[in-house]
C-alpha atoms as a PDB file:
ATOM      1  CA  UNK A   1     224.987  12.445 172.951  1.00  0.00           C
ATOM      2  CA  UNK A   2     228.853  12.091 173.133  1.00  0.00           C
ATOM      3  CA  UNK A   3     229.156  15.967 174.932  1.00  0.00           C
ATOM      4  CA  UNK A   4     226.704  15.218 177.519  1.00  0.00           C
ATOM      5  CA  UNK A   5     228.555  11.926 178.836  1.00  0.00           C
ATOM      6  CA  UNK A   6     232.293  13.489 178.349  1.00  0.00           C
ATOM      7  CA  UNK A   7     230.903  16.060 180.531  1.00  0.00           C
ATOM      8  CA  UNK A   8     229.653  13.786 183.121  1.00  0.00           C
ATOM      9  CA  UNK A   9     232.642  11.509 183.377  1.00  0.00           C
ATOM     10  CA  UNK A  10     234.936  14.633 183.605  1.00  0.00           C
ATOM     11  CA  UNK A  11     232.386  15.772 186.716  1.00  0.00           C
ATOM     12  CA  UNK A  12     232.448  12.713 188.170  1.00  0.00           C
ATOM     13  CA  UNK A  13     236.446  12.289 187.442  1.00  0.00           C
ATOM     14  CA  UNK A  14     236.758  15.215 189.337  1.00  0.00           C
ATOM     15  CA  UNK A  15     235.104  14.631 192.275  1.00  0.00           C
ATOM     16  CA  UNK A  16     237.045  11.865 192.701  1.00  0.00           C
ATOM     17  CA  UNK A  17     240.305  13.416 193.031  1.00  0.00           C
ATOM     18  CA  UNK A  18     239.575  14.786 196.234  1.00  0.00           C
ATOM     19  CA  UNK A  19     238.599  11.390 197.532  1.00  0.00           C
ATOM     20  CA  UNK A  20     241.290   9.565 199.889  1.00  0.00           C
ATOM     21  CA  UNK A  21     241.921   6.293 199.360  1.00  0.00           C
ATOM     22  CA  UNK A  22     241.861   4.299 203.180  1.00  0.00           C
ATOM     23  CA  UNK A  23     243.187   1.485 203.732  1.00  0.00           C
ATOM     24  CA  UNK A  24     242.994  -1.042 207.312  1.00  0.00           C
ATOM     25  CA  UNK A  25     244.695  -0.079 210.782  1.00  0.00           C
ATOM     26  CA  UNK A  26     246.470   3.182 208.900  1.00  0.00           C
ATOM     27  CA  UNK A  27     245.304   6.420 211.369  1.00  0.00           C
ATOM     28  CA  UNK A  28     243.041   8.905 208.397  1.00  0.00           C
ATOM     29  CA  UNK A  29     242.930  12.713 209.134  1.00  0.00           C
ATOM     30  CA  UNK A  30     239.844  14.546 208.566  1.00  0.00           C
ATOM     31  CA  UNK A  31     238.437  18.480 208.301  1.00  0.00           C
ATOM     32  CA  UNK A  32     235.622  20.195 206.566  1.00  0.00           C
ATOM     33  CA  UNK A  33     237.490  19.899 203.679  1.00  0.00           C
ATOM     34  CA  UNK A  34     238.303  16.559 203.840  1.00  0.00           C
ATOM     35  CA  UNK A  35     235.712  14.100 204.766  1.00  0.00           C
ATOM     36  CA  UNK A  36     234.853  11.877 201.849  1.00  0.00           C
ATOM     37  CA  UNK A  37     236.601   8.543 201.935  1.00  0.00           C
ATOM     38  CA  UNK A  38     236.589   4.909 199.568  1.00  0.00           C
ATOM     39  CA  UNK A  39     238.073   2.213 201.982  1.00  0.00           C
ATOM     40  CA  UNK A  40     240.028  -0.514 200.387  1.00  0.00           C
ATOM     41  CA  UNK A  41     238.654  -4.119 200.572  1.00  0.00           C
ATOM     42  CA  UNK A  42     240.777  -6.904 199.240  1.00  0.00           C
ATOM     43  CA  UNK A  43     239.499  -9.657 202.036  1.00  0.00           C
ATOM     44  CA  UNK A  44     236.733 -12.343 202.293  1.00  0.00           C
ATOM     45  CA  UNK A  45     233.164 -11.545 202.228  1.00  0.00           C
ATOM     46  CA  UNK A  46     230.780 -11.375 205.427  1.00  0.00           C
ATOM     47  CA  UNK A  47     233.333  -9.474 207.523  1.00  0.00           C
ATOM     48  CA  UNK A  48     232.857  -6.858 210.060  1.00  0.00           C
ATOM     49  CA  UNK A  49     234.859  -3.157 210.828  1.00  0.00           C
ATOM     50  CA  UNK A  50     235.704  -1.647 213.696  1.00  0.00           C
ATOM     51  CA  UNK A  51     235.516   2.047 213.540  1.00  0.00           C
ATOM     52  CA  UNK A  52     237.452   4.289 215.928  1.00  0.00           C
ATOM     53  CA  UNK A  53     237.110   7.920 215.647  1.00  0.00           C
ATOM     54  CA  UNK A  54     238.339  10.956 217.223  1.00  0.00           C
ATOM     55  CA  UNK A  55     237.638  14.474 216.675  1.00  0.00           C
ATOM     56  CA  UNK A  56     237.499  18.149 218.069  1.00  0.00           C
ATOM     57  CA  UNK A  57     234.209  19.226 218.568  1.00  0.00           C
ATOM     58  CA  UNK A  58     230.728  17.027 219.832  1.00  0.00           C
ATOM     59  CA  UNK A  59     228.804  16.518 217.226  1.00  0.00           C
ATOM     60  CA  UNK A  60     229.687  14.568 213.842  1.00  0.00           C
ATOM     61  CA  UNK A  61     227.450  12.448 211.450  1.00  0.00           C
ATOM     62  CA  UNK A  62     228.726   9.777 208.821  1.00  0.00           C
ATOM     63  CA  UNK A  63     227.389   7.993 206.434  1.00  0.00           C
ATOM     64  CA  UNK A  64     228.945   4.410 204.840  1.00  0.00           C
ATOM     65  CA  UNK A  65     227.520   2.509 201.996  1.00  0.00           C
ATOM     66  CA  UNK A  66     229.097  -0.761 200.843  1.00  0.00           C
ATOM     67  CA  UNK A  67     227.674  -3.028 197.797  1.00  0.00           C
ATOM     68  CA  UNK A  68     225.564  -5.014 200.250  1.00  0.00           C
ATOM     69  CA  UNK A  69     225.423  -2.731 203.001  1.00  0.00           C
ATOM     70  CA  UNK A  70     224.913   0.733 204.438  1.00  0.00           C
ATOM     71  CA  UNK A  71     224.636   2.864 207.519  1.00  0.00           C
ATOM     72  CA  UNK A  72     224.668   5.982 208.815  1.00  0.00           C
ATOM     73  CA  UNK A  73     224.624   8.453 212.205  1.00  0.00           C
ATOM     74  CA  UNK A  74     223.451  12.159 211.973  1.00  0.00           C
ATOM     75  CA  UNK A  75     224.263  13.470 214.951  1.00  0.00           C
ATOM     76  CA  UNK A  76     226.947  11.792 217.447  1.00  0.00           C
ATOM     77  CA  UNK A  77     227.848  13.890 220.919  1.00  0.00           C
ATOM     78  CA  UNK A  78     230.842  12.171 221.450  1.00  0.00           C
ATOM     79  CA  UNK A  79     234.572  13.027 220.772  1.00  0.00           C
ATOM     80  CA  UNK A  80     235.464   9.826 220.632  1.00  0.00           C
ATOM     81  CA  UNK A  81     233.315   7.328 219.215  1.00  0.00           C
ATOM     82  CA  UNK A  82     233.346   3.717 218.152  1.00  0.00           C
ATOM     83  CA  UNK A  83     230.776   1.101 216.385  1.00  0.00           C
ATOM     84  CA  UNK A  84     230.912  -2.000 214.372  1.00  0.00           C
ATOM     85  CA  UNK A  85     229.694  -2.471 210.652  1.00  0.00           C
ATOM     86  CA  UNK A  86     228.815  -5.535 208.793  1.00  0.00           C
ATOM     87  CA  UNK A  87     230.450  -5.420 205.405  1.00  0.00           C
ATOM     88  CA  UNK A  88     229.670  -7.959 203.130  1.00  0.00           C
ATOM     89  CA  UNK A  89     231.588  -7.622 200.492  1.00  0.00           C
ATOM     90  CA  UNK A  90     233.481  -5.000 197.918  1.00  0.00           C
ATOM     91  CA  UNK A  91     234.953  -1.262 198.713  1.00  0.00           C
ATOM     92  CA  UNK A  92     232.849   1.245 200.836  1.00  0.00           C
ATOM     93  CA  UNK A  93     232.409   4.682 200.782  1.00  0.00           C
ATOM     94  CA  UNK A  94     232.742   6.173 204.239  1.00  0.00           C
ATOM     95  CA  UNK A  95     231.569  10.286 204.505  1.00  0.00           C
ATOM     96  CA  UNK A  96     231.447  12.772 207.389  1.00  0.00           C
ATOM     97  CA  UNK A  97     229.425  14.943 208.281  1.00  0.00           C
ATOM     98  CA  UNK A  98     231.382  17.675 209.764  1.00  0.00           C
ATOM     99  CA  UNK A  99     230.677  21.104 211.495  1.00  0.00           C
ATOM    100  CA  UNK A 100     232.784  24.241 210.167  1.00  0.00           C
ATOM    101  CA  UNK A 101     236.995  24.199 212.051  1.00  0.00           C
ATOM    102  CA  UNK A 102     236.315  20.586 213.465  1.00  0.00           C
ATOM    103  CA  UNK A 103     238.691  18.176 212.583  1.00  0.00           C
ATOM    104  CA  UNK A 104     239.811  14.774 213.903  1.00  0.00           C
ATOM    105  CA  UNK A 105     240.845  11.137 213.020  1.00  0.00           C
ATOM    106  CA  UNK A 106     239.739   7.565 212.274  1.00  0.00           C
ATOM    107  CA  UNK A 107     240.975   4.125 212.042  1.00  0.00           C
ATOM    108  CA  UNK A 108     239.610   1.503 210.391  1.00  0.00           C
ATOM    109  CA  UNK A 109     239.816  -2.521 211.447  1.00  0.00           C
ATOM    110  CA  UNK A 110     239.213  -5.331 209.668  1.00  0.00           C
ATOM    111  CA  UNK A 111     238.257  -8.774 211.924  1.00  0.00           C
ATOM    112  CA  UNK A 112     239.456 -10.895 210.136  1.00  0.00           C
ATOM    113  CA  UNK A 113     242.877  -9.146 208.760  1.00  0.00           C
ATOM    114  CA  UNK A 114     246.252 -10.276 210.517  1.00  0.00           C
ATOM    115  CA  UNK A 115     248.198  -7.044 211.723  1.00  0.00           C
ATOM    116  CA  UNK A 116     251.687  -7.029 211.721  1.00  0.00           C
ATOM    117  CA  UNK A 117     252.817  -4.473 214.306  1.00  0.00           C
ATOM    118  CA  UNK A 118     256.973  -3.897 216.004  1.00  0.00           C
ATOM    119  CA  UNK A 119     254.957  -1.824 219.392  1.00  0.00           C
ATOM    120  CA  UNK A 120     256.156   1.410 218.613  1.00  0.00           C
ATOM    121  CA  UNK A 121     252.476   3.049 218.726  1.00  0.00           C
ATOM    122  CA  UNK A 122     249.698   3.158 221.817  1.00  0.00           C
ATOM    123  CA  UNK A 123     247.044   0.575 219.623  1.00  0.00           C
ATOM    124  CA  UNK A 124     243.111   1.305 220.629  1.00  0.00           C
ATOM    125  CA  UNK A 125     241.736   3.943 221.978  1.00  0.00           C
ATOM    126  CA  UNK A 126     239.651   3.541 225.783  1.00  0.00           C
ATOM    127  CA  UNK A 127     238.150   6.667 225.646  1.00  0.00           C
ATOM    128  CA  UNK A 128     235.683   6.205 223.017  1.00  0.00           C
ATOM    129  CA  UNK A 129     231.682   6.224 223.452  1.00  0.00           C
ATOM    130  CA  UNK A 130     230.457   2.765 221.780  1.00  0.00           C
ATOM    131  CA  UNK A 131     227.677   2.836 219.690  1.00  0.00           C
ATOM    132  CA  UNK A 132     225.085  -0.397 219.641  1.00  0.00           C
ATOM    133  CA  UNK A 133     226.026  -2.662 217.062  1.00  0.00           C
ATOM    134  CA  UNK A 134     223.311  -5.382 216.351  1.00  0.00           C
ATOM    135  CA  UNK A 135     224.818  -7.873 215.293  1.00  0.00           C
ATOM    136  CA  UNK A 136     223.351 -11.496 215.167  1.00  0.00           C
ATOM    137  CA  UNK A 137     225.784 -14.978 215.768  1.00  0.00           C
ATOM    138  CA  UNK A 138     225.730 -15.269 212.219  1.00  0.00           C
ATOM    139  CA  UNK A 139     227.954 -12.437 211.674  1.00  0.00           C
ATOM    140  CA  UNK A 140     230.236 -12.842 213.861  1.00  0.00           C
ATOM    141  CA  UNK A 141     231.001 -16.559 213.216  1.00  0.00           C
ATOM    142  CA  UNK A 142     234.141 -15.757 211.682  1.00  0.00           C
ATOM    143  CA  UNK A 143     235.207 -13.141 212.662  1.00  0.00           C
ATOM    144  CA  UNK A 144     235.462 -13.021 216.621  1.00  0.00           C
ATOM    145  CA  UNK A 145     238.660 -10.800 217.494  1.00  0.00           C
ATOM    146  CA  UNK A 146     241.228  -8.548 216.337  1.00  0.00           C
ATOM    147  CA  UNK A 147     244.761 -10.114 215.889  1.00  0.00           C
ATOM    148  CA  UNK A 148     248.113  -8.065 216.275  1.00  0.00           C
ATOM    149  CA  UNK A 149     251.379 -10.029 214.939  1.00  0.00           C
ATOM    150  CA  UNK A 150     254.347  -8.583 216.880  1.00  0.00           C
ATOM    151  CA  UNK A 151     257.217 -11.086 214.921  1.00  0.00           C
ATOM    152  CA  UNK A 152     260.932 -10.390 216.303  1.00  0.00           C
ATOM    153  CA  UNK A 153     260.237  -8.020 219.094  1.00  0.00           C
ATOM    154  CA  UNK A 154     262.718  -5.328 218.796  1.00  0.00           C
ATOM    155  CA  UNK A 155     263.513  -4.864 222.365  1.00  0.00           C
ATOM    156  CA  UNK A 156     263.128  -5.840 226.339  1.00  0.00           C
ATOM    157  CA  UNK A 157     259.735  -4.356 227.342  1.00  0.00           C
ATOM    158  CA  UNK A 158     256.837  -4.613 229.575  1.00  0.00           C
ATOM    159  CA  UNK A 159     253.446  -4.098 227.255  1.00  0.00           C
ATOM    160  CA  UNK A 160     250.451  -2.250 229.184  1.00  0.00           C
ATOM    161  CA  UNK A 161     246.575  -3.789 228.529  1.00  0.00           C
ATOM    162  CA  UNK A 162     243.806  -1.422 229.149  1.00  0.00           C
ATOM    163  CA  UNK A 163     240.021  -1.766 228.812  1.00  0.00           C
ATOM    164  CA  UNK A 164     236.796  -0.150 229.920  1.00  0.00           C
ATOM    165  CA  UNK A 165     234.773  -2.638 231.882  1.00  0.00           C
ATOM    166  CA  UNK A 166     231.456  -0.526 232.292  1.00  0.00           C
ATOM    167  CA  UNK A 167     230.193   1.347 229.228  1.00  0.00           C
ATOM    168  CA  UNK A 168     227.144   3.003 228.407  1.00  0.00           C
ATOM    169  CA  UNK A 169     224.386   0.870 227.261  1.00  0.00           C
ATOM    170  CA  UNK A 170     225.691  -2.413 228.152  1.00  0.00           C
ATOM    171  CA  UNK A 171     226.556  -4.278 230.976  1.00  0.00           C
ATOM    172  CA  UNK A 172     230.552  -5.185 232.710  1.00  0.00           C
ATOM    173  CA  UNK A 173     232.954  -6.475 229.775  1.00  0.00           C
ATOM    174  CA  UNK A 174     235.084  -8.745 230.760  1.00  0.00           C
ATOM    175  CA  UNK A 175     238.868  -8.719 229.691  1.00  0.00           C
ATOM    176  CA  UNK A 176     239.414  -8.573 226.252  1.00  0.00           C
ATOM    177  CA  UNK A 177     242.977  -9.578 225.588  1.00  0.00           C
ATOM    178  CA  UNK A 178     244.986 -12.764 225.048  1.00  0.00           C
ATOM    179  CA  UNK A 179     248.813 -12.664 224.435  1.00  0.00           C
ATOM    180  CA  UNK A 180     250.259 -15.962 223.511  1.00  0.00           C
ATOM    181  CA  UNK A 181     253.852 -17.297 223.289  1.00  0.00           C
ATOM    182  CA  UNK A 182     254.973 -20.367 221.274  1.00  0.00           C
ATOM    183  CA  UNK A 183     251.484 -22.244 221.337  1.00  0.00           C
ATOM    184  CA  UNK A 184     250.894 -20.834 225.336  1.00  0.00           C
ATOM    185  CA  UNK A 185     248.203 -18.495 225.709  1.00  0.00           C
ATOM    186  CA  UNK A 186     247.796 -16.169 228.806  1.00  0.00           C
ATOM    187  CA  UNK A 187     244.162 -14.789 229.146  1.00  0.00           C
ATOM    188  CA  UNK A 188     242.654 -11.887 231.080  1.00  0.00           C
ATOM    189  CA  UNK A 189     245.867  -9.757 230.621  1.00  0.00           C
ATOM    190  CA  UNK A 190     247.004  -6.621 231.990  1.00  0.00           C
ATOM    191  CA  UNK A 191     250.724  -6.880 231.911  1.00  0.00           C
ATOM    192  CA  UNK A 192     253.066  -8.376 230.051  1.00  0.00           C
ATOM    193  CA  UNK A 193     256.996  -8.983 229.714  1.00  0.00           C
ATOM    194  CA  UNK A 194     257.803  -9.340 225.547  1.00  0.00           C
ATOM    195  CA  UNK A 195     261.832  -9.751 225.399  1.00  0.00           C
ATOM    196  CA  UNK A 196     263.945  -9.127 222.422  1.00  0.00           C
ATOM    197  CA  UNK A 197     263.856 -11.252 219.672  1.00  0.00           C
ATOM    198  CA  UNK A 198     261.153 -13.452 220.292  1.00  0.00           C
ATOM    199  CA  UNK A 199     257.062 -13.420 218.740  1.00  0.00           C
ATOM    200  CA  UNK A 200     253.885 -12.653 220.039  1.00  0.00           C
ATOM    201  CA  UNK A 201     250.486 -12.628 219.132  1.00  0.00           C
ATOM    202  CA  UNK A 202     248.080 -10.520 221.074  1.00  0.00           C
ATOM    203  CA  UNK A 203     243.414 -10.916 220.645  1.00  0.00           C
ATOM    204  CA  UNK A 204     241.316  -8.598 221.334  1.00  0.00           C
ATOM    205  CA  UNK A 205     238.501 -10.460 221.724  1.00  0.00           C
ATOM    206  CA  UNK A 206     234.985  -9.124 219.882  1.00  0.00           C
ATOM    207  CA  UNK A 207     232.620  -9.558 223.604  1.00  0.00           C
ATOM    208  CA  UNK A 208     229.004 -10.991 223.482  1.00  0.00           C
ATOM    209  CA  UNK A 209     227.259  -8.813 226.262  1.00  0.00           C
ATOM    210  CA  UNK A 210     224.408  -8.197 227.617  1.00  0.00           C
ATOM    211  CA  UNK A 211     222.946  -4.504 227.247  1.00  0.00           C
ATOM    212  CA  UNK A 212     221.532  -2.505 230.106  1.00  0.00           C
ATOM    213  CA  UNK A 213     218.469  -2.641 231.012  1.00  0.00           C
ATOM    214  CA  UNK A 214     217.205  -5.169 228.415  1.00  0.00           C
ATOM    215  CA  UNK A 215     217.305  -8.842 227.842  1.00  0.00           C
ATOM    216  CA  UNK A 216     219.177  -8.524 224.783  1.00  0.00           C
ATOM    217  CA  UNK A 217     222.842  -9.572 223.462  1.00  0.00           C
ATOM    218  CA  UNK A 218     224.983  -7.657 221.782  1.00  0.00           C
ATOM    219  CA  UNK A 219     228.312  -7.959 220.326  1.00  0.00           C
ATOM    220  CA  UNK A 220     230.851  -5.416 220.974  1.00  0.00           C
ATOM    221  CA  UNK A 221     234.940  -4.866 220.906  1.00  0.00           C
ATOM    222  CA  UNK A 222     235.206  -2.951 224.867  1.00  0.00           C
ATOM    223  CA  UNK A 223     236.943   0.419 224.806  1.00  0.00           C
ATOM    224  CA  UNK A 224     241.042  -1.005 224.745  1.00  0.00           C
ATOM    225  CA  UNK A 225     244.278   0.408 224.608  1.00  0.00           C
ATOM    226  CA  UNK A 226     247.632  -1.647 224.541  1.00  0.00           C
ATOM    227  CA  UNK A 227     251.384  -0.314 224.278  1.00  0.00           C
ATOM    228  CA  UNK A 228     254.659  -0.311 225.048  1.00  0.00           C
ATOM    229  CA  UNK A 229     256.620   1.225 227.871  1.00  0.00           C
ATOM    230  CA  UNK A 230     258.676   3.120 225.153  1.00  0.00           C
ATOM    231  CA  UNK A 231     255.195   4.100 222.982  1.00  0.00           C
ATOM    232  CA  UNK A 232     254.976   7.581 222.137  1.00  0.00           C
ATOM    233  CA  UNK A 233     251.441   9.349 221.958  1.00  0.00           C
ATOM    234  CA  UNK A 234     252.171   9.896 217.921  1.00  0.00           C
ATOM    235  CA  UNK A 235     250.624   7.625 216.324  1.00  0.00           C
ATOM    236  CA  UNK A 236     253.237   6.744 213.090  1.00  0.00           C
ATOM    237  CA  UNK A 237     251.029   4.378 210.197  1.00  0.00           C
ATOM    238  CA  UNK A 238     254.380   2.606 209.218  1.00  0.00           C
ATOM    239  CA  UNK A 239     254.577   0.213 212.305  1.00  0.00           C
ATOM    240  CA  UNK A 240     251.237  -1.274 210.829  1.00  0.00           C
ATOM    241  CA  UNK A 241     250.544  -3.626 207.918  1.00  0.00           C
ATOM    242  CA  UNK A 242     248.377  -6.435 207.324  1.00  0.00           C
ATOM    243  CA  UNK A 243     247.515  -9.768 205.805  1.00  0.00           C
ATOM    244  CA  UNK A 244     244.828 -12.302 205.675  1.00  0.00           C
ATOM    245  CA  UNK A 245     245.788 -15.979 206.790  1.00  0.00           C
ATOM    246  CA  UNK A 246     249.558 -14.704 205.689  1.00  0.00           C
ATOM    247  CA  UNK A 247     248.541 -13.543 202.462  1.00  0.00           C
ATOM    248  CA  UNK A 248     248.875 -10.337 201.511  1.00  0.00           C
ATOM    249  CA  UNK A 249     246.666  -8.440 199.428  1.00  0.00           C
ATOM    250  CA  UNK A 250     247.123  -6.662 196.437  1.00  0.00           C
ATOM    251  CA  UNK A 251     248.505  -3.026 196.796  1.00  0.00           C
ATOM    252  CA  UNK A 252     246.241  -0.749 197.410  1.00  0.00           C
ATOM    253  CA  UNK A 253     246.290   2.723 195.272  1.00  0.00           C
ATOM    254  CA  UNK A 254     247.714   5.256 197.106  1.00  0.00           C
ATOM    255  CA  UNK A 255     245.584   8.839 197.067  1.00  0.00           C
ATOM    256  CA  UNK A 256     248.583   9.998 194.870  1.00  0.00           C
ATOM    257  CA  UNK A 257     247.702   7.387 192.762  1.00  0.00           C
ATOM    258  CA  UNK A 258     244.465   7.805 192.508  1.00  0.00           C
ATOM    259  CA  UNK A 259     244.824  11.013 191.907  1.00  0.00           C
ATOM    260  CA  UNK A 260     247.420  10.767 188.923  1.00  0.00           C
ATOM    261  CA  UNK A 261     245.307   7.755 187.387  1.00  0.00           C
ATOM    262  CA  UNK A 262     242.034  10.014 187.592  1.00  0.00           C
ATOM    263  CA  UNK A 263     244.015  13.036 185.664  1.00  0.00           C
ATOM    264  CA  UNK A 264     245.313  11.027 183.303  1.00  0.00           C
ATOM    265  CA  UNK A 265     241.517  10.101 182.005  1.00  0.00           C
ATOM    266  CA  UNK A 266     240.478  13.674 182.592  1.00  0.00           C
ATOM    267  CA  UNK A 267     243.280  14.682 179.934  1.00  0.00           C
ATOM    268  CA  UNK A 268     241.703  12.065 177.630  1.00  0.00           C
ATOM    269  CA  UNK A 269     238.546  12.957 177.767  1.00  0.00           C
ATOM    270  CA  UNK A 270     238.806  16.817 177.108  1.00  0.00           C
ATOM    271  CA  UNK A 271     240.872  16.015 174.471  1.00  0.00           C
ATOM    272  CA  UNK A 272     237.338  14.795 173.089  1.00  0.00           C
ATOM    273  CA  UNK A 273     235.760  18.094 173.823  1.00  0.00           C
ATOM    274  CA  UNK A 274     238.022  19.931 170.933  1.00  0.00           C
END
């Protein structure tokens, strides 16, 4: 009995070492032979992601299952494509379906996370097709808009907001964003002067709507983009990290990591086979 389950946890130690590890507002590169994914968790339970992803080609399936939740798109004819998911609690594996020499990438957002950012990247993405989320008030009770910290602004600058009022499937969106100052909030904004030295905090406000042609709400985060005048198109993963309610969460393993850990046991275990 001992050969048959060495064998099996060397197969499935395997397999796992060409898994990457994801974790929240970091920009994930994908091909055909790359498109199995375990997205780190380490925040309270009932929560909901945002999903932005951008690829090549027109057609691209996924699959994600979490503990307590699971869902899945076979065919998607967009390049750009967004949609919300409920996750209720623990790590998720997220998998693409992908056609042979496409290739693209996603970014993942957590609700509920804090995300400490200095403006050097182009944040959202107002291209993107978005998907139908169904989600009830329930769900989104806590967990109503994404928040960017931008402590100690690192320069003069006048910050660009951009969203998508009319989408496909659902009716005008009104203005997503709030930037606020010191305890004053501006609403509905479109431009704003950040000067050097001082803090902001900028919402993007999750929108209940109503969908077209139907008497039906939905929630939904409009197509939005934000940046600096100095942003470059690049989009660089070190000008983003997050917390929740100021704590930060446990390190996450790194691929690397994950990798090294994972070879480690594989050594072990064969060393059972002789």
């Amino acid at each position: 009995m001992k050969m048959p389950f060495i064998l099996l946890c060397l197969f499935s130690l395997s397999a796992s070492l060409e898994m990457t590890v994801v974790d929240l507002g970091q920009k994930i590169s994908f091909d055909s032979s790359n498109k199995e994914f375990k997205i780190a968790y380490r925040g309270p339970n009932k929560n909901l992601f945002l999903f932005l992803i951008t690829h090549d080609k027109e057609k691209l399936g996924y699959h994600i299952k979490c503990p307590y939740s699971e869902s899945s798109a076979s065919d998607m004819q967009y390049k750009e494509y967004g949609f919300i998911f409920s996750n209720y609690a623990g790590e998720c594996d997220f998998t693409l379906n992908i056609d042979e020499g496409d290739k693209g990438s996603f970014i993942v957002y957590d609700l509920k996370a804090l995300y400490e950012i200095k403006l050097k990247n182009k944040y959202g993405n107002t291209k993107i097709f978005l998907e139908n989320s169904y989600l009830d008030d329930e769900e989104v009770d806590s967990a109503k808009k994404l928040t960017f910290l931008v402590p100690n602004f690192r320069t003069n600058s006048n910050i660009k907001f951009e969203y998508v009022e009319k989408v496909t499937r659902f009716e005008k969106f009104q203005n997503p964003f709030q930037v606020c100052h010191e305890n004053v909030c501006k609403e509905n904004v479109t431009s704003y002067y950040f000067e050097k030295g001082k803090s902001y905090q900028i919402y993007v406000k999750l929108l209940r709507v109503l969908q077209d042609s139907s008497s039906r709400y939905d929630y939904a985060v409009p197509p939005f983009r934000f940046y600096a005048e100095d942003s470059v198109e690049e989009y660089s993963n070190d000008d983003i990290k997050y917390t929740y309610d100021g704590v930060k969460p446990s390190p996450s393993p790194s691929s690397s990591t994950y990798r090294q850990i994972s070879i480690i046991f594989i050594l072990l275990l064969t060393s059972f086979l002789f």
